[in-house]
Protein backbone atom coordinates (compact mmCIF):
# COMPACT_ATOMS: atom_id res chain seq x y z
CA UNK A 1 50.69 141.61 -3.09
CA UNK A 2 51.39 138.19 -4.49
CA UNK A 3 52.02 134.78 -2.90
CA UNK A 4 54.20 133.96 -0.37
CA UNK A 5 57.83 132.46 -1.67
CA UNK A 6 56.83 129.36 0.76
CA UNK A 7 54.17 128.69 -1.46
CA UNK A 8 56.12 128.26 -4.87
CA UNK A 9 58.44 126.53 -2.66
CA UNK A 10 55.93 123.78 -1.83
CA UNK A 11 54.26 123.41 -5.49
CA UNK A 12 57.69 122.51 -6.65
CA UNK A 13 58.14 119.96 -4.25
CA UNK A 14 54.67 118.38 -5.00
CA UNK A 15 55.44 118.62 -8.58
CA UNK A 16 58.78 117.22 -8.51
CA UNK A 17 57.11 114.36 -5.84
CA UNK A 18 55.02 113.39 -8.82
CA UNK A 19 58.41 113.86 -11.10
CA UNK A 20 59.87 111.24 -9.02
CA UNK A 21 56.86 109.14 -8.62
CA UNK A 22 56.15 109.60 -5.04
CA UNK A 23 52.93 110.28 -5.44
CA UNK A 24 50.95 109.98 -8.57
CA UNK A 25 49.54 112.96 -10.03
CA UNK A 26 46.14 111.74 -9.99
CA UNK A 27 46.36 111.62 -6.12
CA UNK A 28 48.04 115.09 -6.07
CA UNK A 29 44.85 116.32 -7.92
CA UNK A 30 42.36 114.66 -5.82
CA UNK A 31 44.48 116.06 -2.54
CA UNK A 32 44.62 119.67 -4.15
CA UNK A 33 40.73 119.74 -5.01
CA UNK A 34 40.03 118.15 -1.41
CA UNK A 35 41.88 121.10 0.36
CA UNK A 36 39.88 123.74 -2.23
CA UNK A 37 36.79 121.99 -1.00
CA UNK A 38 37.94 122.72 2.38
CA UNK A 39 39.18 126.35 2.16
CA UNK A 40 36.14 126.96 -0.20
CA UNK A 41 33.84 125.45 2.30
CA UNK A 42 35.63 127.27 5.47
CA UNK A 43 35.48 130.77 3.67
CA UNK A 44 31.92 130.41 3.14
CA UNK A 45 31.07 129.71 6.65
CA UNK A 46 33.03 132.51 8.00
CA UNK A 47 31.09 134.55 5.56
CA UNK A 48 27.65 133.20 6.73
CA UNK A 49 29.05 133.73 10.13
CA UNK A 50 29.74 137.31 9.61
CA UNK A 51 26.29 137.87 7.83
CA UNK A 52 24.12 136.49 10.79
CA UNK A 53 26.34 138.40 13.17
CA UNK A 54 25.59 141.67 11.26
CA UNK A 55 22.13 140.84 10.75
CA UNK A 56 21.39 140.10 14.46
CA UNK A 57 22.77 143.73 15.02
CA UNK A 58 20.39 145.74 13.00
CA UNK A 59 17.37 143.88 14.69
C-alpha cells in the first residue's frame, strides 16, 4: 500500500513554497527533521507503552 495522494500533494506545495521563496529550504529541512523527531519520538513511546502493558500481564 503506498502513500496517500494527500501526501505528494503537500511535498509539492512545500517544494514549490521554497521554489517561490516562501520559505527557505534550510527552514523546510529543519521543520521536516523536527516533525521526524516528533513522530520518531511518539512511535517509540507507544512502543514502550505497549511493552510495559504486556509485561505487567505475564506477572
Amino acid at each position: 500500500m503506498g502513500r496517500p495522494p494527500k501526501l505528494y500533494e503537500v511535498a509539492l506545495q512545500l517544494l514549490d513554497d521554497v521554489h517561490q521563496g516562501r520559505i527557505t529550504a534550510d527552514e523546510l529541512l529543519a521543520q521536516t527533521i523536527r516533525c521526524l523527531i516528533i513522530a520518531r519520538n511518539e512511535k517509540r513511546q507507544r512502543m514502550e507503552t505497549l511493552l510495559e502493558s504486556q509485561s505487567s500481564r505475564r506477572h
